[in-house]
PDB file of N, CA and C in Angstrom:
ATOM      1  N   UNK A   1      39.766 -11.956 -32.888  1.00  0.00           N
ATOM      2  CA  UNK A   1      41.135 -12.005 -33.376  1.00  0.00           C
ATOM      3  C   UNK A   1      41.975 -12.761 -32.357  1.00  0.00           C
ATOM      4  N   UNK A   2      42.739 -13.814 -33.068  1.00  0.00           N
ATOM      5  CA  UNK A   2      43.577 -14.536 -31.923  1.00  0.00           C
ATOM      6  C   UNK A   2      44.619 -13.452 -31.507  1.00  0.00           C
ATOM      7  N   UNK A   3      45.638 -14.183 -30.006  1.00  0.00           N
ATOM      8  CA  UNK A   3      46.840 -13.529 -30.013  1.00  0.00           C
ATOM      9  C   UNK A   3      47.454 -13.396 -30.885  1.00  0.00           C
ATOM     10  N   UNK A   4      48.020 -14.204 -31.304  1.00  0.00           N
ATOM     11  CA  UNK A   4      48.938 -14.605 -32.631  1.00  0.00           C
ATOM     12  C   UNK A   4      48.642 -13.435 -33.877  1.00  0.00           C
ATOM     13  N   UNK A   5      47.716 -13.262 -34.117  1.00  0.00           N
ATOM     14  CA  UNK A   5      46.778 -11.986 -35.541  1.00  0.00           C
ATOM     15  C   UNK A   5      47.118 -10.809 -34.768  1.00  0.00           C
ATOM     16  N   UNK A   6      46.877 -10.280 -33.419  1.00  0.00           N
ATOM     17  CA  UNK A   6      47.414  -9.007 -32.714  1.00  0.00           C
ATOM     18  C   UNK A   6      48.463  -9.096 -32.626  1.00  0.00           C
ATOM     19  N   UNK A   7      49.257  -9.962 -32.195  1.00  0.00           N
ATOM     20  CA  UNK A   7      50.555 -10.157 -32.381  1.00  0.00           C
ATOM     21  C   UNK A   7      51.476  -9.143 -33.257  1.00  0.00           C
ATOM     22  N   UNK A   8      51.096  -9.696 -34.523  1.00  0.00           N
ATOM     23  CA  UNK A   8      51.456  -9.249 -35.778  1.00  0.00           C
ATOM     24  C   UNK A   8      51.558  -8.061 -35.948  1.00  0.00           C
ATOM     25  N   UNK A   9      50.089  -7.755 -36.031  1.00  0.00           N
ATOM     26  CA  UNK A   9      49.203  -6.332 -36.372  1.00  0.00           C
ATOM     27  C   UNK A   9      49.934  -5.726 -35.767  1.00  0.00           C
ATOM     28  N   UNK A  10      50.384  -5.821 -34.392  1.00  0.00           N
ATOM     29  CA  UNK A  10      50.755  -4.728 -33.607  1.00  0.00           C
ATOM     30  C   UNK A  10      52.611  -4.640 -33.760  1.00  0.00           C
ATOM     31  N   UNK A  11      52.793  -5.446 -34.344  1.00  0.00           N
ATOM     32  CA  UNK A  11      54.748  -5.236 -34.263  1.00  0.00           C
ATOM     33  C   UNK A  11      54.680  -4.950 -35.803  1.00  0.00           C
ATOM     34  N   UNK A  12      54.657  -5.881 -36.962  1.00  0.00           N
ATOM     35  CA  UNK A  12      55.203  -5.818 -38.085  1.00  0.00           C
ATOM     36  C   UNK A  12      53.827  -5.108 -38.525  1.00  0.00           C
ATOM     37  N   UNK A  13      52.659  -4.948 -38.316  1.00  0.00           N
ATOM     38  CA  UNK A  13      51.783  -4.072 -39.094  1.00  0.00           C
ATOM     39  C   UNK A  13      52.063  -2.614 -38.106  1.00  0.00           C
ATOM     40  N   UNK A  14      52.676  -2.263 -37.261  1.00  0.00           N
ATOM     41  CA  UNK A  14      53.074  -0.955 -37.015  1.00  0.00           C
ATOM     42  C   UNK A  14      54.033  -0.344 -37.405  1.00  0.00           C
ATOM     43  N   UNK A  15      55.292  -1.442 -37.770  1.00  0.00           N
ATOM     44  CA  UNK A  15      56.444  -1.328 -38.535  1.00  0.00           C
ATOM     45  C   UNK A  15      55.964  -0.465 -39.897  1.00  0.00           C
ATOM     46  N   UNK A  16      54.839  -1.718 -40.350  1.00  0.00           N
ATOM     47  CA  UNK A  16      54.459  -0.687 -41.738  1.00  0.00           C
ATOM     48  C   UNK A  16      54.102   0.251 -41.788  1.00  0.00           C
ATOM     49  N   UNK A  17      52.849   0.451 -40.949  1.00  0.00           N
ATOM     50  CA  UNK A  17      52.376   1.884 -40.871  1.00  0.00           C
ATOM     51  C   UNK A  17      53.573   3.130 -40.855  1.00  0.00           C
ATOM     52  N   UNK A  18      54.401   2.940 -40.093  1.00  0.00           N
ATOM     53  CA  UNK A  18      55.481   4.219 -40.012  1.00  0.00           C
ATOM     54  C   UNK A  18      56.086   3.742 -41.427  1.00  0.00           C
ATOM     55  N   UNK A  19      56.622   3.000 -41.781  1.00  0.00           N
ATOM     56  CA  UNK A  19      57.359   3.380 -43.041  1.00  0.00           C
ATOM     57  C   UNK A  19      56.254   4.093 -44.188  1.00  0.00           C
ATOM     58  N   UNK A  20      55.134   3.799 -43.894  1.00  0.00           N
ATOM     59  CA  UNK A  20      54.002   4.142 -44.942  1.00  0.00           C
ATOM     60  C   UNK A  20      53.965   5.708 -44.657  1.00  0.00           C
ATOM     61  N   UNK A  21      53.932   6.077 -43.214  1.00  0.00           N
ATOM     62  CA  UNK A  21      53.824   7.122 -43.218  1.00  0.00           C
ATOM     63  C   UNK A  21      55.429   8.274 -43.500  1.00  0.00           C
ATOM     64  N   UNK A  22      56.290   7.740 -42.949  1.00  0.00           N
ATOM     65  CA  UNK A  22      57.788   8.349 -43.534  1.00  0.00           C
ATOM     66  C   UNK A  22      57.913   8.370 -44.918  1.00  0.00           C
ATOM     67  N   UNK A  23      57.252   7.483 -45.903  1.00  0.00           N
ATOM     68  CA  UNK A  23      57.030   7.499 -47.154  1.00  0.00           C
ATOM     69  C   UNK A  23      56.361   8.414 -47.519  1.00  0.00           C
ATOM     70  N   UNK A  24      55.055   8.813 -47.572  1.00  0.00           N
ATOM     71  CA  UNK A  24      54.557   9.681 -47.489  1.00  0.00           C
ATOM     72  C   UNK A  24      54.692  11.327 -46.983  1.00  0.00           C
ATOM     73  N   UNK A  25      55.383  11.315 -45.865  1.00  0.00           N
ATOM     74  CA  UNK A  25      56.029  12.704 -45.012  1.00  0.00           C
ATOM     75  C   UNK A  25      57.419  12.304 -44.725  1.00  0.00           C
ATOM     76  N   UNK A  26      58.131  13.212 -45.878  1.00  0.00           N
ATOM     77  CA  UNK A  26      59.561  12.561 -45.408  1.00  0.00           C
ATOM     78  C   UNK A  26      59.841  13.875 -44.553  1.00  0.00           C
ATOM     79  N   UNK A  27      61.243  13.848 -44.165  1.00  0.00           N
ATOM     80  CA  UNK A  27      61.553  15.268 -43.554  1.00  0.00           C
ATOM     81  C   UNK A  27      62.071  15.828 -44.545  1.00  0.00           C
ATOM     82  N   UNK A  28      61.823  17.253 -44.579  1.00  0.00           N
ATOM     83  CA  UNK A  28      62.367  18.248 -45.735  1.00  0.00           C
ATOM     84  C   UNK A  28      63.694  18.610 -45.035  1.00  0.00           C
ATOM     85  N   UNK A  29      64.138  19.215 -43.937  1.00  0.00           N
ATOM     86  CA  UNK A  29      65.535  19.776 -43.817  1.00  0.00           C
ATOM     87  C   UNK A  29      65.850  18.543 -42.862  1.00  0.00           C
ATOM     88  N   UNK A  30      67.352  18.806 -42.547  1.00  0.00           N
ATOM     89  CA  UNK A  30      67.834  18.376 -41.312  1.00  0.00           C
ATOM     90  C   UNK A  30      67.547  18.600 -40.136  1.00  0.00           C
ATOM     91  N   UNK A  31      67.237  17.865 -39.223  1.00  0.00           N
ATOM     92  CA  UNK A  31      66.951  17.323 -37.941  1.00  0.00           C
ATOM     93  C   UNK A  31      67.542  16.580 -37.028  1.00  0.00           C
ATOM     94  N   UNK A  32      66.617  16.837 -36.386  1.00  0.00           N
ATOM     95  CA  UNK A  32      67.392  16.097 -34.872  1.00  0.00           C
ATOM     96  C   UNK A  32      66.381  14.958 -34.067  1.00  0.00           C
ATOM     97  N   UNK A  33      65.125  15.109 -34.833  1.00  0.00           N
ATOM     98  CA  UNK A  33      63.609  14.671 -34.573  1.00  0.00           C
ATOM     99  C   UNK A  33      63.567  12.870 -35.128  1.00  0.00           C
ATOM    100  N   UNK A  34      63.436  13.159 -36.698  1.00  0.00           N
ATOM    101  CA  UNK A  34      63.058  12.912 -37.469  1.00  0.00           C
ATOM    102  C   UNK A  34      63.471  12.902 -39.089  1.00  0.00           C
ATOM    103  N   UNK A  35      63.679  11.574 -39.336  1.00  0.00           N
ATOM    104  CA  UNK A  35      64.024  11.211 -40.726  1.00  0.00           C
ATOM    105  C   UNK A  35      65.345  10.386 -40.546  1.00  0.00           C
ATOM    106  N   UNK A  36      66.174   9.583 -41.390  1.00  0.00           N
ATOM    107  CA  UNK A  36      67.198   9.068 -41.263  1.00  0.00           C
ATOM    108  C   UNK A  36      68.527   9.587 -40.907  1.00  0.00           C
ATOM    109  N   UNK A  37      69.194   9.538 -39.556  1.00  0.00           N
ATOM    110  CA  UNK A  37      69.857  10.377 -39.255  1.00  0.00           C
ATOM    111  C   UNK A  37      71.639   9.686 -38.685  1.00  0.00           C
ATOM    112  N   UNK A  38      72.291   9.261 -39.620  1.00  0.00           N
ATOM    113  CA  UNK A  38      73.836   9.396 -39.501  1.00  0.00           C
ATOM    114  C   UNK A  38      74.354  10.358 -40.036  1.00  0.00           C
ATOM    115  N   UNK A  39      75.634   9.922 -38.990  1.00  0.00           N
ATOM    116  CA  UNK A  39      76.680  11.301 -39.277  1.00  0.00           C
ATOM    117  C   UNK A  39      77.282  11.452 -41.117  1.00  0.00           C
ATOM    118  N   UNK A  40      76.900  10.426 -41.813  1.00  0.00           N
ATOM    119  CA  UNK A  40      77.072  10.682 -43.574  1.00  0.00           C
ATOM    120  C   UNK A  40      75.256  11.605 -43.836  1.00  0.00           C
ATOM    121  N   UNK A  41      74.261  11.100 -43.497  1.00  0.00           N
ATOM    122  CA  UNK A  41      73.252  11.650 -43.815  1.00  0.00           C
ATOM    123  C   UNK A  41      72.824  13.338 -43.382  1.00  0.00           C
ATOM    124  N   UNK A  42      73.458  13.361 -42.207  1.00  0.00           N
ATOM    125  CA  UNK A  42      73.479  15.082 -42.288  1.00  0.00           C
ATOM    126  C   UNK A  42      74.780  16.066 -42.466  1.00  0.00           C
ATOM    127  N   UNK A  43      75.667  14.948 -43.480  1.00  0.00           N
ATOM    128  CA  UNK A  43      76.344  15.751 -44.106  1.00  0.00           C
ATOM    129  C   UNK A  43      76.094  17.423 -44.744  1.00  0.00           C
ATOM    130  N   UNK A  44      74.966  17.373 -45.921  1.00  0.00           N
ATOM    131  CA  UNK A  44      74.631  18.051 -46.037  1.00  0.00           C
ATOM    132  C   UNK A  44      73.228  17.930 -46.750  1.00  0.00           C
ATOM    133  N   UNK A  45      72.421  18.775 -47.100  1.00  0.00           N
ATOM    134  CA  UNK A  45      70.869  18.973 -47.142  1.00  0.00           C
ATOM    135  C   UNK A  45      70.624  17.751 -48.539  1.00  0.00           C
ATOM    136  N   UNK A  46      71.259  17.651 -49.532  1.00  0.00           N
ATOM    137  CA  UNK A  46      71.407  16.676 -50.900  1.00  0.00           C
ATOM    138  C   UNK A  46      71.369  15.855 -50.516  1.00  0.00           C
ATOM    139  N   UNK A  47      72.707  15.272 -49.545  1.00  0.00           N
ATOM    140  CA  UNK A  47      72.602  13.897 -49.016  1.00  0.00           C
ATOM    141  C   UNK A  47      71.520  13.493 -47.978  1.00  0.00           C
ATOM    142  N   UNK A  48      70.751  14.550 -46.878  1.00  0.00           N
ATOM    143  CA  UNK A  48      70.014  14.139 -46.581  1.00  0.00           C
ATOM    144  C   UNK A  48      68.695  13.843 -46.623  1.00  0.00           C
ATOM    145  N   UNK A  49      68.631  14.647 -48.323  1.00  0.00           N
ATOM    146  CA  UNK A  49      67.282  13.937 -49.168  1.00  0.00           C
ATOM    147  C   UNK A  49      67.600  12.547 -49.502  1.00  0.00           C
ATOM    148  N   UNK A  50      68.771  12.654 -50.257  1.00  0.00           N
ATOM    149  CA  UNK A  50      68.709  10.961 -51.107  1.00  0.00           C
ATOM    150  C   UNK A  50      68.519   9.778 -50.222  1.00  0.00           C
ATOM    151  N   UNK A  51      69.578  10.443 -48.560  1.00  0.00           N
ATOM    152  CA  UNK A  51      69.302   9.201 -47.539  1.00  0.00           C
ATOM    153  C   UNK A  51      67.994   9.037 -47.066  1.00  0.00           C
ATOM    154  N   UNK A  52      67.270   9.930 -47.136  1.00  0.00           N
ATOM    155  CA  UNK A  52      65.872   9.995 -46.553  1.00  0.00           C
ATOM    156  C   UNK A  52      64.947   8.875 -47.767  1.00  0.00           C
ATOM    157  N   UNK A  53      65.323   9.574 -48.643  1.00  0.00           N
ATOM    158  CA  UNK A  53      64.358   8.998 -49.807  1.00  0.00           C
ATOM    159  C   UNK A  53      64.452   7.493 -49.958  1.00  0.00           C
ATOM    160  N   UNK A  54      66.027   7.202 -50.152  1.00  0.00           N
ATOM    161  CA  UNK A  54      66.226   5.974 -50.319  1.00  0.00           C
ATOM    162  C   UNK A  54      65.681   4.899 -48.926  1.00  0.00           C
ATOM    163  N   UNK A  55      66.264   5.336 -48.022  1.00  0.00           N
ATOM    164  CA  UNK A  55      65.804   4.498 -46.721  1.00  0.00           C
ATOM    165  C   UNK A  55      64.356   4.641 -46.735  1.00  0.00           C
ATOM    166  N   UNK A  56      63.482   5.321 -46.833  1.00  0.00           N
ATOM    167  CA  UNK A  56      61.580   5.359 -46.257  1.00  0.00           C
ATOM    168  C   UNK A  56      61.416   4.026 -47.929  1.00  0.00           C
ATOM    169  N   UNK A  57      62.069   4.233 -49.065  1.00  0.00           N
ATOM    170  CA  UNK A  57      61.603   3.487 -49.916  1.00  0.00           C
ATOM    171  C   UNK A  57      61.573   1.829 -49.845  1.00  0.00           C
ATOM    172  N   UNK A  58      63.202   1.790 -49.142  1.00  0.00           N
ATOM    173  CA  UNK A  58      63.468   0.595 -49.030  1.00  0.00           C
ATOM    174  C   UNK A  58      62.985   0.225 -47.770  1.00  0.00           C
ATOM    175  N   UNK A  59      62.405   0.785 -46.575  1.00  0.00           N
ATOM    176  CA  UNK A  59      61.728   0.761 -45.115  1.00  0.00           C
ATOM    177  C   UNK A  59      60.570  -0.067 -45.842  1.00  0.00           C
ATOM    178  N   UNK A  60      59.748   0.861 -46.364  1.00  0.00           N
ATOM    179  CA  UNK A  60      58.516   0.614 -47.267  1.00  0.00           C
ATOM    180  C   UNK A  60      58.334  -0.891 -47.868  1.00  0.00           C
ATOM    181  N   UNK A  61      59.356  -1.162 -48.429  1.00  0.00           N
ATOM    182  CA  UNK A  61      58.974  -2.309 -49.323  1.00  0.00           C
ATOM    183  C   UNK A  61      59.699  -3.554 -48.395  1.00  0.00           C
ATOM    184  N   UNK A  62      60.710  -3.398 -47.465  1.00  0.00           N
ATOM    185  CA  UNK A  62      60.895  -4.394 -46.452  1.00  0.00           C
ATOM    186  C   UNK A  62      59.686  -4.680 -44.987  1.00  0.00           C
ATOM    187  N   UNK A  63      58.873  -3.529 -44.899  1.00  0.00           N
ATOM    188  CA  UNK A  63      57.961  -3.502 -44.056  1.00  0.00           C
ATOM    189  C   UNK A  63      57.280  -4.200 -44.451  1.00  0.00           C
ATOM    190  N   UNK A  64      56.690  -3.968 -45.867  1.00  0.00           N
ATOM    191  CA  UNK A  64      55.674  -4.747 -46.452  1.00  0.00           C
ATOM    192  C   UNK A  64      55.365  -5.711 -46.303  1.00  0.00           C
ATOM    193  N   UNK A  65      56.706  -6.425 -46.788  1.00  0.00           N
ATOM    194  CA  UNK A  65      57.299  -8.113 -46.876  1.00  0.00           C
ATOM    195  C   UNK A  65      56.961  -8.698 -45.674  1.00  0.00           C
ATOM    196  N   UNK A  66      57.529  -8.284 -44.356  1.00  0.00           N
ATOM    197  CA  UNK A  66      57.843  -8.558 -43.045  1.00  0.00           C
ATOM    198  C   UNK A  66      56.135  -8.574 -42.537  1.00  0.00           C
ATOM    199  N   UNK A  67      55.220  -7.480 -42.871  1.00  0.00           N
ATOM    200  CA  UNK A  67      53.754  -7.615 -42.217  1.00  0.00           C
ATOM    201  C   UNK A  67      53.420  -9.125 -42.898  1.00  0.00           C
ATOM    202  N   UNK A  68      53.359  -9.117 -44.420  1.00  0.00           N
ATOM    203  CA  UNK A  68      52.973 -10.770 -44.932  1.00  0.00           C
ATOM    204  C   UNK A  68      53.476 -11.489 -44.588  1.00  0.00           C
ATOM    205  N   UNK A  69      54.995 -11.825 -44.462  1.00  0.00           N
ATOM    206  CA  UNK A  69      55.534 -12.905 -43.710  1.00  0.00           C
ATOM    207  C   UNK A  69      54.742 -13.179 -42.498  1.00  0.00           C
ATOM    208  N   UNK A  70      54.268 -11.984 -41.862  1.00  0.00           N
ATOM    209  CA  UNK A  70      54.095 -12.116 -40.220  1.00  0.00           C
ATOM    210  C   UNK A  70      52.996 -12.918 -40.493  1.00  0.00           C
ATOM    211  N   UNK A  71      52.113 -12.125 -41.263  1.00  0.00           N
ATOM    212  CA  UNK A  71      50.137 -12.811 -41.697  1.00  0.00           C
ATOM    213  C   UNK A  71      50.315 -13.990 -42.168  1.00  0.00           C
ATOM    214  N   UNK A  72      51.331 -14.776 -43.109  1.00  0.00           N
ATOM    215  CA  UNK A  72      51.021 -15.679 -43.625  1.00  0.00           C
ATOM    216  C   UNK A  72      51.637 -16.941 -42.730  1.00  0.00           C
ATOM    217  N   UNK A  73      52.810 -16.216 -41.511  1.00  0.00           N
ATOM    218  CA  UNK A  73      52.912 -17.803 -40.428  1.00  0.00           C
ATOM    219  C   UNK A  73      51.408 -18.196 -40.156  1.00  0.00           C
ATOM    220  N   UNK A  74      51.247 -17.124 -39.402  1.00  0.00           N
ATOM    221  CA  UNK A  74      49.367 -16.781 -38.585  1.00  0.00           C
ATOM    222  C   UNK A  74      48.533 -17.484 -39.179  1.00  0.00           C
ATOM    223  N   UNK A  75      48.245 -17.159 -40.888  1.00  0.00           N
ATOM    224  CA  UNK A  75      46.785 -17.697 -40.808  1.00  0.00           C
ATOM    225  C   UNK A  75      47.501 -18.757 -41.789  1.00  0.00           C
ATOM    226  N   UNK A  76      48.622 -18.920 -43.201  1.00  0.00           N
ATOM    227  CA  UNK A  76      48.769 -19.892 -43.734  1.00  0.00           C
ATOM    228  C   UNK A  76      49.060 -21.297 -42.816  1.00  0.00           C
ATOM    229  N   UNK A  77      50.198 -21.073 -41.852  1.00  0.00           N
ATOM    230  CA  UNK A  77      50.851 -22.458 -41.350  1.00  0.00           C
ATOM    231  C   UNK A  77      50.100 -22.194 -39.892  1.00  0.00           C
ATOM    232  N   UNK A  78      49.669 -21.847 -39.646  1.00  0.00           N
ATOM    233  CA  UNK A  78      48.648 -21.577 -37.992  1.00  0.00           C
ATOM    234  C   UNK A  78      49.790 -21.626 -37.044  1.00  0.00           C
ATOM    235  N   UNK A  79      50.694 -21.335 -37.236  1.00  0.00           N
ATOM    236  CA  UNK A  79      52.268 -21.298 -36.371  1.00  0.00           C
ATOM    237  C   UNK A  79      51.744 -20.569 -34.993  1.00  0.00           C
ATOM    238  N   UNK A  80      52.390 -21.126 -33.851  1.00  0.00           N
ATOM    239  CA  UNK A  80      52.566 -20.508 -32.547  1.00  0.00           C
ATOM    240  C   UNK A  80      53.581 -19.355 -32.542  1.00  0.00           C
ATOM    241  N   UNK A  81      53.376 -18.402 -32.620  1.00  0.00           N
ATOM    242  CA  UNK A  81      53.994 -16.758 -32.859  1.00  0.00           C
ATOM    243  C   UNK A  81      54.964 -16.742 -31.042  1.00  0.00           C
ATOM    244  N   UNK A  82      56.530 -16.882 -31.433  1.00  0.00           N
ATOM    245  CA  UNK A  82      57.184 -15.960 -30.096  1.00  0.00           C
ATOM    246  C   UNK A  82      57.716 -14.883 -31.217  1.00  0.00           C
ATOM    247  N   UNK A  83      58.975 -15.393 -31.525  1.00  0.00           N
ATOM    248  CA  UNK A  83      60.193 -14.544 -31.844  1.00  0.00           C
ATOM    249  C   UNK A  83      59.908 -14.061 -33.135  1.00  0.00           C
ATOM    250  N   UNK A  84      59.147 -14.342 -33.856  1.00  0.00           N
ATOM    251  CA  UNK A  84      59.514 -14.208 -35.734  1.00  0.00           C
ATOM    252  C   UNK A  84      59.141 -13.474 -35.486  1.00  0.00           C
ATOM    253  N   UNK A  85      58.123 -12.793 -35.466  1.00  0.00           N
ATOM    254  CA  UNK A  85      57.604 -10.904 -35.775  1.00  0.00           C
ATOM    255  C   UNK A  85      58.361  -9.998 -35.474  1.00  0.00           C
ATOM    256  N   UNK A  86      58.851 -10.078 -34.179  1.00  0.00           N
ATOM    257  CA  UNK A  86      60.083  -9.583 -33.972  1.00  0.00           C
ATOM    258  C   UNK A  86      61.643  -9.362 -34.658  1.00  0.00           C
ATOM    259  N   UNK A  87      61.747 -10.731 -34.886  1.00  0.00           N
ATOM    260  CA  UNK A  87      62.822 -10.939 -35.943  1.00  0.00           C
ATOM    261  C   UNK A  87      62.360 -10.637 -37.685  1.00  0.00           C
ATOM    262  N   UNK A  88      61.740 -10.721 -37.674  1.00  0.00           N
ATOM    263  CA  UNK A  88      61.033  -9.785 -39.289  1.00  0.00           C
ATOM    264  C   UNK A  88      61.795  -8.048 -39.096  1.00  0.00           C
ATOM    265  N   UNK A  89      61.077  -7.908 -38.202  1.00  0.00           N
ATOM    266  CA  UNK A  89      61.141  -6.103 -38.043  1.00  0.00           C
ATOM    267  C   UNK A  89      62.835  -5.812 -37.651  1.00  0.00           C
ATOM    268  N   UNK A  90      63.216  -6.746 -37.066  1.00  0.00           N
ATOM    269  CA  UNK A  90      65.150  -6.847 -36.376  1.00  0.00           C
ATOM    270  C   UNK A  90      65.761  -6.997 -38.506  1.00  0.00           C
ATOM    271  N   UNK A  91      65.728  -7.681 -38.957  1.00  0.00           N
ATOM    272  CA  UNK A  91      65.828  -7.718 -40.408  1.00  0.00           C
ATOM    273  C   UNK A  91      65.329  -6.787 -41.125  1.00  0.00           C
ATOM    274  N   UNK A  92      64.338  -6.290 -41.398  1.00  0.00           N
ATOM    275  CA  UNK A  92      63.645  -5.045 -42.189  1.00  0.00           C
ATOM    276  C   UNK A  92      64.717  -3.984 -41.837  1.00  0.00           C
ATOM    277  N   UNK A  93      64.956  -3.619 -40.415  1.00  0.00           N
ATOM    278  CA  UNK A  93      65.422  -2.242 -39.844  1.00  0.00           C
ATOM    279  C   UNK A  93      67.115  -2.540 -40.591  1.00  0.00           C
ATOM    280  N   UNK A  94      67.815  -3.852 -40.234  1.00  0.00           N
ATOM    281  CA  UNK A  94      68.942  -3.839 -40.867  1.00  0.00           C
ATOM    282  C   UNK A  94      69.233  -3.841 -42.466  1.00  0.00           C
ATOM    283  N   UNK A  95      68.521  -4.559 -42.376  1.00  0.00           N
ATOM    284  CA  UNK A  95      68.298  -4.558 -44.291  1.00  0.00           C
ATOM    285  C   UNK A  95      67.960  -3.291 -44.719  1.00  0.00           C
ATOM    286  N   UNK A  96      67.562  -2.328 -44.067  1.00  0.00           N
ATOM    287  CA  UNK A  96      66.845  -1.060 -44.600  1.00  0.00           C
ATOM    288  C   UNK A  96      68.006  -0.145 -44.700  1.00  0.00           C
ATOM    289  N   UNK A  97      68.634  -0.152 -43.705  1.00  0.00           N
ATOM    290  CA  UNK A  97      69.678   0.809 -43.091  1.00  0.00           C
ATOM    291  C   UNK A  97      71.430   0.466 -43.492  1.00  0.00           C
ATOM    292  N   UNK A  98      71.744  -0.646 -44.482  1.00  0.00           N
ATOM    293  CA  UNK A  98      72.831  -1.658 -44.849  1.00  0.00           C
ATOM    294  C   UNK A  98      72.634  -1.339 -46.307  1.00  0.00           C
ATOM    295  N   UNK A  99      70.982  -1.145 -46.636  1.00  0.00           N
ATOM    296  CA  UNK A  99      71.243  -0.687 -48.405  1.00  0.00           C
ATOM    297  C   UNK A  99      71.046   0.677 -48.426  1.00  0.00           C
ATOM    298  N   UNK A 100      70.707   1.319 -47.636  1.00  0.00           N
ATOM    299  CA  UNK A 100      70.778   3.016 -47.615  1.00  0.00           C
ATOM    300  C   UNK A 100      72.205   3.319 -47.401  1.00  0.00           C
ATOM    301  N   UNK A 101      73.348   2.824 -46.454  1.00  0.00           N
ATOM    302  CA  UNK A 101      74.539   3.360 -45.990  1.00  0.00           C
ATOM    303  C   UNK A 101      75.789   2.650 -47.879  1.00  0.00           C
ATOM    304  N   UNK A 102      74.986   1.530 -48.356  1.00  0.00           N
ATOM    305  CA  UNK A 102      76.071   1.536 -49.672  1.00  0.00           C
ATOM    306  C   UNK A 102      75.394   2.232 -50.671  1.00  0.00           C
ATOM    307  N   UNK A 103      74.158   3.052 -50.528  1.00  0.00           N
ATOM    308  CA  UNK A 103      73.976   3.469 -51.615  1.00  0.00           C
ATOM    309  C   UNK A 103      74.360   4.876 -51.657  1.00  0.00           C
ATOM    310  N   UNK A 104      74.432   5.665 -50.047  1.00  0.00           N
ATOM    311  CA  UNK A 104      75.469   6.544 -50.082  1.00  0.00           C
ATOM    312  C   UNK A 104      76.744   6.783 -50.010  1.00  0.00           C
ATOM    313  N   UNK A 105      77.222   5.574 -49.999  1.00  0.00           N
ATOM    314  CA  UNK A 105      78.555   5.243 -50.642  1.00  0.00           C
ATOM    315  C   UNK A 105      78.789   5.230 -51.838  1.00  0.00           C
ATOM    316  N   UNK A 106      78.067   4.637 -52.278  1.00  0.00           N
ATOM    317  CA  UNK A 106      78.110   4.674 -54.129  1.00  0.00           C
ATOM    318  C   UNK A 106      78.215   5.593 -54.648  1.00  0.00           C
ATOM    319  N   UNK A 107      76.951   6.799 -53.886  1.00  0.00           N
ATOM    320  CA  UNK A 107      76.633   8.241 -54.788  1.00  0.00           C
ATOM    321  C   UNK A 107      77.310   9.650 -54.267  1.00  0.00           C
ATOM    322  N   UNK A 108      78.150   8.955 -52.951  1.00  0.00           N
ATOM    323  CA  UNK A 108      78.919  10.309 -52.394  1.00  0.00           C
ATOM    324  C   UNK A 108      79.718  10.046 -51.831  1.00  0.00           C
ATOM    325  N   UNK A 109      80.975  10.776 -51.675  1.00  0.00           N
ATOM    326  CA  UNK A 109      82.171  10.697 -51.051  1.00  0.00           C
ATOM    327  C   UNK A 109      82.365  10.884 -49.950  1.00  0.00           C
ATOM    328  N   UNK A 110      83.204  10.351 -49.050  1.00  0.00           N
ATOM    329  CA  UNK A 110      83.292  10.771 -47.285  1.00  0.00           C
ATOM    330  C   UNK A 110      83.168  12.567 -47.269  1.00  0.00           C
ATOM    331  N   UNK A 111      83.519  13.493 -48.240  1.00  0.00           N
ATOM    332  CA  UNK A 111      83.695  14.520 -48.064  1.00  0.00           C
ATOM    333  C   UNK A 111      82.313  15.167 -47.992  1.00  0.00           C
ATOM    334  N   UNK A 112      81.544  14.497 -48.700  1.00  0.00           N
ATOM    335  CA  UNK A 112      80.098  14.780 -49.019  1.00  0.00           C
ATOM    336  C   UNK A 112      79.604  15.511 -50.645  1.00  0.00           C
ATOM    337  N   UNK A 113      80.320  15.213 -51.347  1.00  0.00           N
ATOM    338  CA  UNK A 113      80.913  15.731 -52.879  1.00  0.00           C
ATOM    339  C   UNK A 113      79.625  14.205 -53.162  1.00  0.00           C
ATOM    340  N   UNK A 114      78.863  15.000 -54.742  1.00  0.00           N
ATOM    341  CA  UNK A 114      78.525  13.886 -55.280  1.00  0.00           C
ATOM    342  C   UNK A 114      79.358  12.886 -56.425  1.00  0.00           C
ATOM    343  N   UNK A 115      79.387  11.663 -56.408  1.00  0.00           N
ATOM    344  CA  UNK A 115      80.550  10.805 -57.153  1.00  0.00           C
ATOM    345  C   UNK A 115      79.774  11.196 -58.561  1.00  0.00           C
TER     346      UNK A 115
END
């Protein structure tokens, strides 16, 4: 395996693995550990299912993206790997965390009331 293939594997295919696995094991109550944690998400136990749920889903399917992007510089364009894998996973984490914070906007009020 070149650098470039570990490269990957090890930033944006670890990225996935945890969203695969937060997908799979979300957190059931509130925490301090573990699971998606702003001050709207441990509002209260409702909101911090939907934020949980929604973020590991959308983690999930931006991880995804970001491991193939990573595989297909690597082996499609044989690209010299610095910054992009990195910047995949810097994008996934914002993109993940930007559609989880409007979608609990959408579905709940600063008070924590569902809309």
């Amino acid at each position: 395996m070149n650098d470039a293939l570990f490269y990957v594997f090890t930033t944006n295919g670890l990225l996935f693995l945890i969203s695969i696995i937060f997908w799979k094991f979300p957190p059931k109550k509130i925490n301090s550990i573990y699971g998606y944690r702003t001050p709207k998400a441990t509002q209260n136990q409702e909101i911090w299912s939907f934020a949980n749920h929604t973020f590991n889903q959308s983690l999930l399917i931006y991880a995804g993206i970001s491991f193939l992007a990573g595989l297909a510089f690597v082996t499609l364009l044989g690209a010299e790997l610095t910054w992009q894998p990195m910047a995949f996973i810097f994008i996934t984490i914002i993109v993940s965390i930007v559609k989880t914070e409007k979608a609990l906007n959408a579905n709940f009020t600063d008070a924590g009331k569902k809309r």
